[in-house]
C-alpha atoms as a PDB file:
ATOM      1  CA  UNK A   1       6.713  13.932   8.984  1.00  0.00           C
ATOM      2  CA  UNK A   2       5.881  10.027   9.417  1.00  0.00           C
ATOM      3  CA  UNK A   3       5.603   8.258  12.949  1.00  0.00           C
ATOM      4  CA  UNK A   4       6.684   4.640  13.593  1.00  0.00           C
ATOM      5  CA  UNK A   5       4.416   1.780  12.584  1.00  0.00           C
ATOM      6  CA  UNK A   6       1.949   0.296  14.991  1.00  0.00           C
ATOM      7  CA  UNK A   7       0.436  -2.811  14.197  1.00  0.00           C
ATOM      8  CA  UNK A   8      -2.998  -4.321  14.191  1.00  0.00           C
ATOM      9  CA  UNK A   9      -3.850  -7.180  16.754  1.00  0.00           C
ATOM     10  CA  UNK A  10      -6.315 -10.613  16.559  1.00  0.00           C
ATOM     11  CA  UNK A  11      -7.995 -11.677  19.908  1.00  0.00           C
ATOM     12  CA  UNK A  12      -7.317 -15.373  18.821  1.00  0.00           C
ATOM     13  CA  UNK A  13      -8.964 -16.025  22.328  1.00  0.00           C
ATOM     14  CA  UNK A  14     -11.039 -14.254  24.725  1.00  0.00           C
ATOM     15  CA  UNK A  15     -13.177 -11.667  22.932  1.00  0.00           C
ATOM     16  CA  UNK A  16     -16.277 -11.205  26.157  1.00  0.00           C
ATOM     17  CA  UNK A  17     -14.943 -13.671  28.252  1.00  0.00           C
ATOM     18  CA  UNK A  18     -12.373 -11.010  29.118  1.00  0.00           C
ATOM     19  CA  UNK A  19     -14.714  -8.574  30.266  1.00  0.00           C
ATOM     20  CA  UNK A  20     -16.018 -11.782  32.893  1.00  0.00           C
ATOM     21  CA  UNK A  21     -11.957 -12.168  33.463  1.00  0.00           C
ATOM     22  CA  UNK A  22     -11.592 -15.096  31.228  1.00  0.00           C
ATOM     23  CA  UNK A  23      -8.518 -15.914  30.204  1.00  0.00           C
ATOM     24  CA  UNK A  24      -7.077 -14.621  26.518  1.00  0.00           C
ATOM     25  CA  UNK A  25      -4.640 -14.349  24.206  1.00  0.00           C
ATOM     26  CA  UNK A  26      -3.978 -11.748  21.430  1.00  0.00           C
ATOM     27  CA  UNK A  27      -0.984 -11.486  19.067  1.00  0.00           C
ATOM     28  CA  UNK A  28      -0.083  -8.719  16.695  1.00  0.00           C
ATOM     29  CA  UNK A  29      -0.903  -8.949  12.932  1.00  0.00           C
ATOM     30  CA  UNK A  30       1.311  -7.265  10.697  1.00  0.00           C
ATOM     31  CA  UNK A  31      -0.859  -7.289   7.605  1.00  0.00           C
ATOM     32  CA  UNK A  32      -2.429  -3.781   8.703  1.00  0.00           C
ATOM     33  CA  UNK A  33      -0.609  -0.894  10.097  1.00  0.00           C
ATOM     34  CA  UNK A  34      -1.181   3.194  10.871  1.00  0.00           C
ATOM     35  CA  UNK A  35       1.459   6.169  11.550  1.00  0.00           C
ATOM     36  CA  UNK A  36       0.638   9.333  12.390  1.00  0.00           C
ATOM     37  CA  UNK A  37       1.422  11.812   9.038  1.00  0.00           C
ATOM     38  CA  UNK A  38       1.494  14.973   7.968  1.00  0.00           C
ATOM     39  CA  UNK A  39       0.464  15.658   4.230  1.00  0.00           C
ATOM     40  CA  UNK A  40       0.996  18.595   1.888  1.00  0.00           C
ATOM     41  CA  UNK A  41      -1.941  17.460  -0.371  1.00  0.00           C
ATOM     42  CA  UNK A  42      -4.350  15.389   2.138  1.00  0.00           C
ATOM     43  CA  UNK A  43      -7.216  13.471   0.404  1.00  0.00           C
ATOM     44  CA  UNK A  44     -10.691  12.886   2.203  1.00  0.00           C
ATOM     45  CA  UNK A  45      -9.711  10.070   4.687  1.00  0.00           C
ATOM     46  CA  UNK A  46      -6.756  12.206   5.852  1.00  0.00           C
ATOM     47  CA  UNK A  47      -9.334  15.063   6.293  1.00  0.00           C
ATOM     48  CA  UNK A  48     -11.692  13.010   8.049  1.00  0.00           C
ATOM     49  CA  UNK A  49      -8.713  11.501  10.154  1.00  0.00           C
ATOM     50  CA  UNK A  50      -7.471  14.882  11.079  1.00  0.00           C
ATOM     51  CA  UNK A  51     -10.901  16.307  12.314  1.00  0.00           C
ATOM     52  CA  UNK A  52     -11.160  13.208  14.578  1.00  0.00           C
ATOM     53  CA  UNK A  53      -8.217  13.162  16.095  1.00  0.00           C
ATOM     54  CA  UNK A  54      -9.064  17.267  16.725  1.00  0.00           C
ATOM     55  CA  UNK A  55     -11.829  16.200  18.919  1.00  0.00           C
ATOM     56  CA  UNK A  56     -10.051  13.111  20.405  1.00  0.00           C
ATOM     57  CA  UNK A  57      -7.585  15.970  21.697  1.00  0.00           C
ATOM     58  CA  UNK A  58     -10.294  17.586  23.833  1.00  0.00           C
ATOM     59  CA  UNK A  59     -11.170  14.044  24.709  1.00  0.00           C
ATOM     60  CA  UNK A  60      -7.639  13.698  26.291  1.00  0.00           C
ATOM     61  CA  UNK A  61      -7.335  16.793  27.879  1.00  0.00           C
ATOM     62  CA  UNK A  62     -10.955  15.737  30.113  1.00  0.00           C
ATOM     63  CA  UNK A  63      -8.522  12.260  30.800  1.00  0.00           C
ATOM     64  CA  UNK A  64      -5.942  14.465  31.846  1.00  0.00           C
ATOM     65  CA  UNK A  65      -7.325  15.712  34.265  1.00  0.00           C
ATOM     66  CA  UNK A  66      -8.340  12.201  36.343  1.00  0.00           C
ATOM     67  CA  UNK A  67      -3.970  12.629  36.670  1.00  0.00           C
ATOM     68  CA  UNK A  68      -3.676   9.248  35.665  1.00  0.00           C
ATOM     69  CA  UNK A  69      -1.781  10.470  32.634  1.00  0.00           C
ATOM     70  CA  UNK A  70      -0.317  13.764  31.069  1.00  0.00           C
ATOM     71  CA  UNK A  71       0.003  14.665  27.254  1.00  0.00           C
ATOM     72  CA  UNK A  72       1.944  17.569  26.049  1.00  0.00           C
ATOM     73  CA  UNK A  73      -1.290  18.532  24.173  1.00  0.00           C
ATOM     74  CA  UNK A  74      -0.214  22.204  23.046  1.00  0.00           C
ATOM     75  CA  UNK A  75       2.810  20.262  20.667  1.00  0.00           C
ATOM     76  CA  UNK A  76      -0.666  17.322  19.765  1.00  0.00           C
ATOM     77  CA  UNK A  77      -2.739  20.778  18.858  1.00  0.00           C
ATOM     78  CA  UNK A  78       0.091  22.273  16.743  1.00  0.00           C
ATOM     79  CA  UNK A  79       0.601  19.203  14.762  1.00  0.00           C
ATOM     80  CA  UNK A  80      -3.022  18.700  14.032  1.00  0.00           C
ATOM     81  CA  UNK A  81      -3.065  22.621  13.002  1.00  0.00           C
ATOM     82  CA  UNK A  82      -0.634  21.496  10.626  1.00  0.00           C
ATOM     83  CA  UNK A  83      -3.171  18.837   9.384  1.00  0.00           C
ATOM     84  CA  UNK A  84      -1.294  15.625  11.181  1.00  0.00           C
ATOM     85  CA  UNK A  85      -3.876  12.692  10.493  1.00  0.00           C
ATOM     86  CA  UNK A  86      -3.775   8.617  10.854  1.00  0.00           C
ATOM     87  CA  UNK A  87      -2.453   6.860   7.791  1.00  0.00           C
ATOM     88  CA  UNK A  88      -3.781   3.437   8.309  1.00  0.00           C
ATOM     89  CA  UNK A  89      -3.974   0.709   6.326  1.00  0.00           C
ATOM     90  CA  UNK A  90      -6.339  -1.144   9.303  1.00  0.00           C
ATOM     91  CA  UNK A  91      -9.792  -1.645   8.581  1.00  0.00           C
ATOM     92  CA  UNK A  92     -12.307   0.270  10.835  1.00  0.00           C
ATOM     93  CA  UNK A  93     -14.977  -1.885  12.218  1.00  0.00           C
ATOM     94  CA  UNK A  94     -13.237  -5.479  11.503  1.00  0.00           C
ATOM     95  CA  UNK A  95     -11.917  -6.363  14.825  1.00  0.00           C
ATOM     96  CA  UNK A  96      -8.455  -5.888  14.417  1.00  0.00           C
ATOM     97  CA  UNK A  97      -7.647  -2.927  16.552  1.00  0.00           C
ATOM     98  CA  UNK A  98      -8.126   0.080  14.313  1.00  0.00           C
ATOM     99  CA  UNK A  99      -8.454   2.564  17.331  1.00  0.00           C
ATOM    100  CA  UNK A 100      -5.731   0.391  19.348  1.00  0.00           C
ATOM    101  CA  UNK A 101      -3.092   1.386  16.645  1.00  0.00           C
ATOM    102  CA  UNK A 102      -4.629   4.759  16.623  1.00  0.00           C
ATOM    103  CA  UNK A 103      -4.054   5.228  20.779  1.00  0.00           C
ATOM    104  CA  UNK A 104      -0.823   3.409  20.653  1.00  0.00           C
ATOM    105  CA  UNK A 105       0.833   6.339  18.048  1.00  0.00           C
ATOM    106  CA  UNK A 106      -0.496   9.193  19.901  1.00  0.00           C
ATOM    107  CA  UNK A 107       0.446   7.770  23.692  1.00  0.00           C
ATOM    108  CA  UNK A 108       3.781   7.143  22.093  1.00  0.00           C
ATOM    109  CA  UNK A 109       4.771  10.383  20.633  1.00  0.00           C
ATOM    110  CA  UNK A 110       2.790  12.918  22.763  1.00  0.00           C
ATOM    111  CA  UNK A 111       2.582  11.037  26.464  1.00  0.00           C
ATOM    112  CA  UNK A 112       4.937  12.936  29.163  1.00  0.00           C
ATOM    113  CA  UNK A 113       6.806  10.017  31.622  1.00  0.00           C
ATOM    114  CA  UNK A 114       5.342   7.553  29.201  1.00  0.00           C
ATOM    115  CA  UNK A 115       6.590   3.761  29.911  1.00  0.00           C
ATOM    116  CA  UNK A 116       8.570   2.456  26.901  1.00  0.00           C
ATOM    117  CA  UNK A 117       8.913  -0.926  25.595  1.00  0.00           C
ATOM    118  CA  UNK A 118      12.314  -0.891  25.935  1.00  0.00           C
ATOM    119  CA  UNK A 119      12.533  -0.985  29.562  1.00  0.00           C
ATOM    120  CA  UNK A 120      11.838  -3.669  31.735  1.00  0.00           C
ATOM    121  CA  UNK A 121       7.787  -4.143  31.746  1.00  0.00           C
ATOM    122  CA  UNK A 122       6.765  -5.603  35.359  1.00  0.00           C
ATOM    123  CA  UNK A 123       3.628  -6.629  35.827  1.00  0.00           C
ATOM    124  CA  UNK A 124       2.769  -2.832  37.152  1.00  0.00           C
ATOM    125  CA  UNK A 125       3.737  -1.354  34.491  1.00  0.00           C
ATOM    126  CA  UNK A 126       1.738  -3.604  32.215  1.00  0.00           C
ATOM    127  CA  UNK A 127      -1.295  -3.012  33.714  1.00  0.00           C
ATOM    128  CA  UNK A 128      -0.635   0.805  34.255  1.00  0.00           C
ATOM    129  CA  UNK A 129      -0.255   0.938  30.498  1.00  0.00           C
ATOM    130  CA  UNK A 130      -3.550  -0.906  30.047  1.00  0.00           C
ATOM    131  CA  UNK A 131      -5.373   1.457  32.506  1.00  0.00           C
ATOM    132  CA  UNK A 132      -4.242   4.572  30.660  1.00  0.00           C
ATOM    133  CA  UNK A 133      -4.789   2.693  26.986  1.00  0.00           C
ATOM    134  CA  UNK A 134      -8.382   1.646  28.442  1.00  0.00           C
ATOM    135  CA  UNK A 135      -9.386   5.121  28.998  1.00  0.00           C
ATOM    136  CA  UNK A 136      -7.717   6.933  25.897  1.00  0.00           C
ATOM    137  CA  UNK A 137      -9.548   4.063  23.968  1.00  0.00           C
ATOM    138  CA  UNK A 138     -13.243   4.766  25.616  1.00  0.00           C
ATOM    139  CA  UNK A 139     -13.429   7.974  23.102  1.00  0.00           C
ATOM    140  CA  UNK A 140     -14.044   5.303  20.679  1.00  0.00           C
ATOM    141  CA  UNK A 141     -16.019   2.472  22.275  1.00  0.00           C
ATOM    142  CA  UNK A 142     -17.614   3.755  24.941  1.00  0.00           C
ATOM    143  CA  UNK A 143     -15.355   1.573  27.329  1.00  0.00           C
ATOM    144  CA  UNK A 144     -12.720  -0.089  26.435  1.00  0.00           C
ATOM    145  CA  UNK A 145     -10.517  -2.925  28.538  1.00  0.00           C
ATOM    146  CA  UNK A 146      -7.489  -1.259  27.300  1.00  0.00           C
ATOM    147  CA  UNK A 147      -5.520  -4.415  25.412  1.00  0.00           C
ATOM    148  CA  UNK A 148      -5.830  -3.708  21.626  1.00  0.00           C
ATOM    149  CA  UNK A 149      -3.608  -0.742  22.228  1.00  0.00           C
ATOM    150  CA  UNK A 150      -1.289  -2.988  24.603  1.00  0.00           C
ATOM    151  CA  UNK A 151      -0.290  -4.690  22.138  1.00  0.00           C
ATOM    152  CA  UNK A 152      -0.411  -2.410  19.566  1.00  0.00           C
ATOM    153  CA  UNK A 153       1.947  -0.756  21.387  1.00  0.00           C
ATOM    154  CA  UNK A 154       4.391  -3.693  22.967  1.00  0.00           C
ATOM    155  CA  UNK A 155       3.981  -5.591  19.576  1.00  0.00           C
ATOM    156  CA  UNK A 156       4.179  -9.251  21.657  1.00  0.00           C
ATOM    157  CA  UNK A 157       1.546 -11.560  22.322  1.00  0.00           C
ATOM    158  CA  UNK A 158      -0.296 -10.693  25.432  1.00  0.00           C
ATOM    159  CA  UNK A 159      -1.740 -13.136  27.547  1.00  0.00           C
ATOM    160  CA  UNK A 160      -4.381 -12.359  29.842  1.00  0.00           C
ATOM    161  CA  UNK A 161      -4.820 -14.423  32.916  1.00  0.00           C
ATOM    162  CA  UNK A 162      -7.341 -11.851  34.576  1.00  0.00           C
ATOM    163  CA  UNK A 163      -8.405  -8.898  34.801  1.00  0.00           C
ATOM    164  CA  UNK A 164      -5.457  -7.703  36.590  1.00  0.00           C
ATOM    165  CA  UNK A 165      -2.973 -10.220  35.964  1.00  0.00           C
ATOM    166  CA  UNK A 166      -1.325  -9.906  32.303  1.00  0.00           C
ATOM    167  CA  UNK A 167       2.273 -10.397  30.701  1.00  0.00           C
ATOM    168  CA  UNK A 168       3.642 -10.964  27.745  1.00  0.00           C
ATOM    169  CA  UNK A 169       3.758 -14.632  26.045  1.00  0.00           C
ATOM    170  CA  UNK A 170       5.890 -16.704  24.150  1.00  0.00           C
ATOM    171  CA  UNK A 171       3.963 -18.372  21.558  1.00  0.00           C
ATOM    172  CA  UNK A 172       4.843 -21.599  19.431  1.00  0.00           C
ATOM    173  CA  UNK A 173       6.608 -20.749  16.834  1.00  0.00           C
ATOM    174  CA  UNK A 174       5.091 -21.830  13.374  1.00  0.00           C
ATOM    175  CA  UNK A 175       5.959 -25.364  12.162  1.00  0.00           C
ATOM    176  CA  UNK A 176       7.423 -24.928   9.154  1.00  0.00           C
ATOM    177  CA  UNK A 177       6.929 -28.594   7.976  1.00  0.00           C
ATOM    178  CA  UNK A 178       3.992 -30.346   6.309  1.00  0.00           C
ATOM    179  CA  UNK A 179       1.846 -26.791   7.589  1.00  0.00           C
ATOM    180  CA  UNK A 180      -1.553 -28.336   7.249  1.00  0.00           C
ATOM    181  CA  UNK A 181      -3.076 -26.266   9.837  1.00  0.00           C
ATOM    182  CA  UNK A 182      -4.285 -22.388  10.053  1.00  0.00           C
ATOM    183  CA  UNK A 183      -5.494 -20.107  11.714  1.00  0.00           C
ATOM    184  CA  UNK A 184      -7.184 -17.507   9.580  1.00  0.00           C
ATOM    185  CA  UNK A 185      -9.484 -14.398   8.987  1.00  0.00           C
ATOM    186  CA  UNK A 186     -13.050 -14.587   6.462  1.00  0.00           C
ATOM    187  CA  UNK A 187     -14.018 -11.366   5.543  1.00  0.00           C
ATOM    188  CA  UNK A 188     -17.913 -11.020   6.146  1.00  0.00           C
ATOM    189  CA  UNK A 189     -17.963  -8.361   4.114  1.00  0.00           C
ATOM    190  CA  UNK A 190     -19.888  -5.856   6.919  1.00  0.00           C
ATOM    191  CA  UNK A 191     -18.218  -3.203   8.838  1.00  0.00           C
ATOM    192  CA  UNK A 192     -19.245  -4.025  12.371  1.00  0.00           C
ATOM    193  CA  UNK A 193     -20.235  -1.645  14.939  1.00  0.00           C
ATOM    194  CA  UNK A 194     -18.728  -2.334  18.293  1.00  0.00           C
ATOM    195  CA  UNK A 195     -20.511  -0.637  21.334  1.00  0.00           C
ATOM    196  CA  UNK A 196     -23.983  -1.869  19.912  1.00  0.00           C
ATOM    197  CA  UNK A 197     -22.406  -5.475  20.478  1.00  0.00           C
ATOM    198  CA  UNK A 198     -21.222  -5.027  23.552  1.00  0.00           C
ATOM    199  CA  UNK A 199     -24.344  -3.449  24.776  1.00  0.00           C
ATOM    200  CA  UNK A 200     -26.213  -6.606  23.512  1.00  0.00           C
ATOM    201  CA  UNK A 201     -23.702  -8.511  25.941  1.00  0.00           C
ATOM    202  CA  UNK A 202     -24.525  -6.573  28.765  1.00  0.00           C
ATOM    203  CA  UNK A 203     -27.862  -6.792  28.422  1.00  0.00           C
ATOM    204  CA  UNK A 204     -27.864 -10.783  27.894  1.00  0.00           C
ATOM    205  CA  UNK A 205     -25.846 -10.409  30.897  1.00  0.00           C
ATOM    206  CA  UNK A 206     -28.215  -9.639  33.539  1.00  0.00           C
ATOM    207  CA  UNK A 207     -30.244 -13.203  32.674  1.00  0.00           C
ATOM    208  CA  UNK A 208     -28.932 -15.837  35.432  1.00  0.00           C
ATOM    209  CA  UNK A 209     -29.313 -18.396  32.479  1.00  0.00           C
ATOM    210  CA  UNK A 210     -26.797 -16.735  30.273  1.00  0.00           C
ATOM    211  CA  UNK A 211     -24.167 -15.653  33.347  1.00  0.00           C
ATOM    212  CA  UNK A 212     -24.060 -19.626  34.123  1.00  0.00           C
ATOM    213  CA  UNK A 213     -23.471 -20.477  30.357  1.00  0.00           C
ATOM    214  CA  UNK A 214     -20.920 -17.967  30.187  1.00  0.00           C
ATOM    215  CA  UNK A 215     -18.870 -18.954  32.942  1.00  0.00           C
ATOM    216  CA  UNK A 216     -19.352 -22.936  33.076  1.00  0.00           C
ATOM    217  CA  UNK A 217     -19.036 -23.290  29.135  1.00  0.00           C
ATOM    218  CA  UNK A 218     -17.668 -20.211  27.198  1.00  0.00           C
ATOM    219  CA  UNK A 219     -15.001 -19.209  29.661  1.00  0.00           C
ATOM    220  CA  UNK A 220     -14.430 -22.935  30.278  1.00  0.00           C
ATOM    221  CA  UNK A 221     -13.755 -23.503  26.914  1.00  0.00           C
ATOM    222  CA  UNK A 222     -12.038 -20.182  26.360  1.00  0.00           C
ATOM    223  CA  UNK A 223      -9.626 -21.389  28.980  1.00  0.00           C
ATOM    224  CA  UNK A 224      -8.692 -24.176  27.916  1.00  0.00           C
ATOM    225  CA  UNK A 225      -8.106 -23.387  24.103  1.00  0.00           C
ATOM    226  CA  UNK A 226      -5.115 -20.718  25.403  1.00  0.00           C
ATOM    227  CA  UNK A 227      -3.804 -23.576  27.370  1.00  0.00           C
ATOM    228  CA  UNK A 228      -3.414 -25.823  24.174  1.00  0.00           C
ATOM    229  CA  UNK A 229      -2.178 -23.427  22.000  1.00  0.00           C
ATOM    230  CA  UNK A 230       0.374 -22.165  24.478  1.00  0.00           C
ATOM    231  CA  UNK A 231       1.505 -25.737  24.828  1.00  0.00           C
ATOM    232  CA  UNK A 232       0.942 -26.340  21.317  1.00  0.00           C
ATOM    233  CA  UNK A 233      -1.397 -29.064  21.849  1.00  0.00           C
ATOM    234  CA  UNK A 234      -3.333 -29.084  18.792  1.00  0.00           C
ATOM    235  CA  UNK A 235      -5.574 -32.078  19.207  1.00  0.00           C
ATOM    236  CA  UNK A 236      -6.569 -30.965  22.681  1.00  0.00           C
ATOM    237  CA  UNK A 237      -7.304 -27.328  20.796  1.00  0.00           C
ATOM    238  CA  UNK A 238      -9.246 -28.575  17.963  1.00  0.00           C
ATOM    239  CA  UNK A 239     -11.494 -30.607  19.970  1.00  0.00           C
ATOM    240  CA  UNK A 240     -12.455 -27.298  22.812  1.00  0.00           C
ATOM    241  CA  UNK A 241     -12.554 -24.739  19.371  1.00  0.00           C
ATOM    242  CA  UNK A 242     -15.297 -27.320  18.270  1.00  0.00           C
ATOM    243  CA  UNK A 243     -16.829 -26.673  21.644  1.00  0.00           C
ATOM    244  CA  UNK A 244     -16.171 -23.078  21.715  1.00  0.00           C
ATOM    245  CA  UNK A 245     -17.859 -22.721  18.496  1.00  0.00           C
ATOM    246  CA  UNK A 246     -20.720 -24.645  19.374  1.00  0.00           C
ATOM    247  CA  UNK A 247     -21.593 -22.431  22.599  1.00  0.00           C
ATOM    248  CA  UNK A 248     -20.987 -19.187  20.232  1.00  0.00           C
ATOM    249  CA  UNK A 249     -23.506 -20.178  17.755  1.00  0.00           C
ATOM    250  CA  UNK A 250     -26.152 -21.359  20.381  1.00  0.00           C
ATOM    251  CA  UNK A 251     -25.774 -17.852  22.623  1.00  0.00           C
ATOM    252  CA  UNK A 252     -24.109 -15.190  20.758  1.00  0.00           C
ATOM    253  CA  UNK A 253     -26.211 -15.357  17.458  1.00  0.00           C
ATOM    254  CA  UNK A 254     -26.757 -11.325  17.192  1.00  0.00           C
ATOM    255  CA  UNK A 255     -23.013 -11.189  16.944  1.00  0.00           C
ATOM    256  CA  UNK A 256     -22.953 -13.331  13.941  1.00  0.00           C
ATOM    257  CA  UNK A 257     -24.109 -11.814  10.323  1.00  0.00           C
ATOM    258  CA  UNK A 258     -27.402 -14.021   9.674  1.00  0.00           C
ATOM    259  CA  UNK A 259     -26.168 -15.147   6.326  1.00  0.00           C
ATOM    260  CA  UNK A 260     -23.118 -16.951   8.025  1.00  0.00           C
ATOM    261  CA  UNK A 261     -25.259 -19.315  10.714  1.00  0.00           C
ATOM    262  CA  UNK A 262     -25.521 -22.146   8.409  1.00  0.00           C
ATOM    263  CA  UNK A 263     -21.590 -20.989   7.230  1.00  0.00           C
ATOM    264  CA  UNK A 264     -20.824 -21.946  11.209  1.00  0.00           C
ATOM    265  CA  UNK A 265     -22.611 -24.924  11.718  1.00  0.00           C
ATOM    266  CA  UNK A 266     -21.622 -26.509   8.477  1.00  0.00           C
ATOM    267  CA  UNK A 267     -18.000 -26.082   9.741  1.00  0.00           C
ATOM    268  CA  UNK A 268     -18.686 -27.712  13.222  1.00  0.00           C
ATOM    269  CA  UNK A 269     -20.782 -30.791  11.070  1.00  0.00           C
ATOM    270  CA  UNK A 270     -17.930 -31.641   8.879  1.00  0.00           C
ATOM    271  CA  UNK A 271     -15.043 -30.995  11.010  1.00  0.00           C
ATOM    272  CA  UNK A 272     -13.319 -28.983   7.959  1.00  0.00           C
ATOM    273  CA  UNK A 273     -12.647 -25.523  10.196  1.00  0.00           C
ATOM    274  CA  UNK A 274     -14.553 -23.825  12.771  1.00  0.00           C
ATOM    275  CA  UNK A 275     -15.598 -20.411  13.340  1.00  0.00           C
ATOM    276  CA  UNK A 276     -15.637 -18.129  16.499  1.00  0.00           C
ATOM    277  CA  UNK A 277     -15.699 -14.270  16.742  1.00  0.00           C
ATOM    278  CA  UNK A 278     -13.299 -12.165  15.877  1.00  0.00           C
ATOM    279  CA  UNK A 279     -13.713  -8.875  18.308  1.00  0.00           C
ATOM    280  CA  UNK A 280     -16.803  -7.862  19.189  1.00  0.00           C
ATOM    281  CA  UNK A 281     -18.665  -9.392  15.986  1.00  0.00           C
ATOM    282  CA  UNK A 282     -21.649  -7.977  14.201  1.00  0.00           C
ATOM    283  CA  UNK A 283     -19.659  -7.936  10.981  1.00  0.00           C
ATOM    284  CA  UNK A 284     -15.791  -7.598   9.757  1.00  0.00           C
ATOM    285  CA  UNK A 285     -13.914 -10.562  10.450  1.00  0.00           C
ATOM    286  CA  UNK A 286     -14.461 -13.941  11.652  1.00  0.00           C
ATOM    287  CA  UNK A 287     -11.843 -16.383  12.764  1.00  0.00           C
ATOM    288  CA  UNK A 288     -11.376 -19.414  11.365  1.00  0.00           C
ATOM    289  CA  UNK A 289      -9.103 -22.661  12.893  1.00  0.00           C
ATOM    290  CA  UNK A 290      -8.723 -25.395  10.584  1.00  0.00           C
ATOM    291  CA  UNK A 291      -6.346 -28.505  10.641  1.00  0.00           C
ATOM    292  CA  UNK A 292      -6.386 -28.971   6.792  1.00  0.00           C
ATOM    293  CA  UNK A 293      -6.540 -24.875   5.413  1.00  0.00           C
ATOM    294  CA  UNK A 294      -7.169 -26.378   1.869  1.00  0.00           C
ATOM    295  CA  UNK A 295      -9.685 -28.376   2.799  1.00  0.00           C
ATOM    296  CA  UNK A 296     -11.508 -25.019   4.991  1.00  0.00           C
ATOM    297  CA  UNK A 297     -10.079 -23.008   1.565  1.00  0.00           C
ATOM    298  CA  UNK A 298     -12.497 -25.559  -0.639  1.00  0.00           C
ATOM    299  CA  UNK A 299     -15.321 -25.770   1.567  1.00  0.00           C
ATOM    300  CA  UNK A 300     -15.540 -21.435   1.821  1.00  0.00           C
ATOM    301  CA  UNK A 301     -14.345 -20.910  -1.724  1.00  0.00           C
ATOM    302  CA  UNK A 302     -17.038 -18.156  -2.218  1.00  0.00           C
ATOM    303  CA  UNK A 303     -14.973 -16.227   0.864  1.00  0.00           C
ATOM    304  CA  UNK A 304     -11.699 -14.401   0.585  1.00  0.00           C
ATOM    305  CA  UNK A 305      -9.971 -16.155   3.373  1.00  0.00           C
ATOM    306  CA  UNK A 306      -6.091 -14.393   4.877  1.00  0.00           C
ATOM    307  CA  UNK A 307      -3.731 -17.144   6.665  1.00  0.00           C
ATOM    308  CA  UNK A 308      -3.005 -15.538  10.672  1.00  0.00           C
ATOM    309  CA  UNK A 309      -0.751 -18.066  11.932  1.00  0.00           C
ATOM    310  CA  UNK A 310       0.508 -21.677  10.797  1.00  0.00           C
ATOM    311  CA  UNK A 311      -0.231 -24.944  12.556  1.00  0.00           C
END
């Protein structure tokens, strides 16, 4: 037995500012993937997979209950008896939506009356999906805002406008001539840990000094960079990333690896790429813009470096 694909996701935009209702905007990345499996001969990780997803079972059945969704959890049971795991190629603690792929396979084979992409997808039924993805998703976070699975699941850009106001977005499609440009993914080289992160945010959060930089710079700035990109203005972009990753490095230091501060700031000094957070940070990846990729490629040639999306 093999389920369908579900792809990772990139938060090119939004990663925080989301849970203050910035706007965002993430995409799917194909690169990584996960289906649910069954294995005569499982190794270790399947092992490991299948045990987890035996607890996440009980998890669901507690959800269950709240009747905002229903599983058919006696066929979920059976197949993990039969030692059904998570084959995923998505790494765990990089912030590309390991769990979101995870939540997306098992709401999409086991959910009862689940909403599928095929129909049409009003803005209820988007954020019904969300509300049941953000509370499958707390067994792995701790809370969860529901959107890695989203779009694990619809495989579109999303774009968030609020809290409660999301839909699906066209992006620019990739020039194909003279592609200069990049967006792209460093590896740090750390597995990051996200509920320590976000409990760091809250935390900074109840300072009056940090709510006012976060909503008259970081959401400003968030804000604006969707708008360019959506419109595909890329001056306009470059010039609030450089911004963005200005106000990152100044206030979000604990959720950049210490050994990539001066990394950061040498990329906003020479203007060869900048850096901003990828997820929740603390580790995995950080994303990279650049408007000349071998230019970024020569100034972080000690980093292995994985092209997102084309400029």
């Amino acid at each position: 037995m093999k389920g369908p694909l579900f792809y990772s996701k990139i938060l090119l935009f939004g990663e925080y500012g989301i849970i203050k209702d910035s706007k965002g905007l993430s995409i799917p990345y194909n690169f990584f993937k996960g289906a649910l499996k069954v294995s005569e001969a499982p190794d270790e990780e399947a092992i490991k997979s299948n045990t987890n997803l035996k607890r996440f079972s009980d998890y669901l059945e507690e959800i269950q209950n709240q009747g905002v969704v229903a599983f058919d959890l006696k066929k979920l049971r059976a197949d993990i008896d039969a030692g059904m795991y998570f084959d995923s190629s998505i790494p765990q603690g990089y912030g590309v939506g390991s769990s979101g792929a995870l939540v997306a396979a098992i709401y999409d084979k086991y959910a009862e009356d689940k909403i599928t992409v095929l129909e049409n997808l009003t803005r209820d039924k988007l954020l019904k999906l969300k509300e049941i993805f953000g509370l499958m998703e707390s067994f792995f976070h701790g809370s969860s805002s529901g959107l890695d699975p989203l779009n694990s699941y619809l495989s579109l850009p999303i774009l968030i406008h609020s809290k409660d106001n999301i839909e699906p977005a066209g992006i620019p499609s990739q020039s194909t001539q003279n592609k200069k440009g990049a967006v792209f993914l460093l590896d740090s080289g750390i597995v990051g840990e996200t509920a320590p992160m976000v409990s760091i945010f809250m935390e900074s959060m109840k300072q009056e000094g940090f709510r006012n930089m976060l909503k008259n710079q970081f959401v400003k700035y968030t804000d604006a960079c969707v708008d360019d990109f959506l419109k595909g203005d890329v001056k306009s972009l470059f010039s609030n990333i450089k911004q963005l990753s200005h106000v990152v490095l100044d206030n979000f230091k604990p959720m950049i690896p210490k050994q990539f501060h001066s990394l950061w700031k040498n990329g906003i000094e020479t203007n060869d790429y900048y850096l901003k957070l990828c997820g929740s940070g603390g580790g995995g990846y950080i994303l990279g813009f650049t408007q000349d990729f071998e230019k970024a490629q020569a100034s972080l040639k000690d980093y292995k470096l994985e092209v997102v999306y084309n400029f």
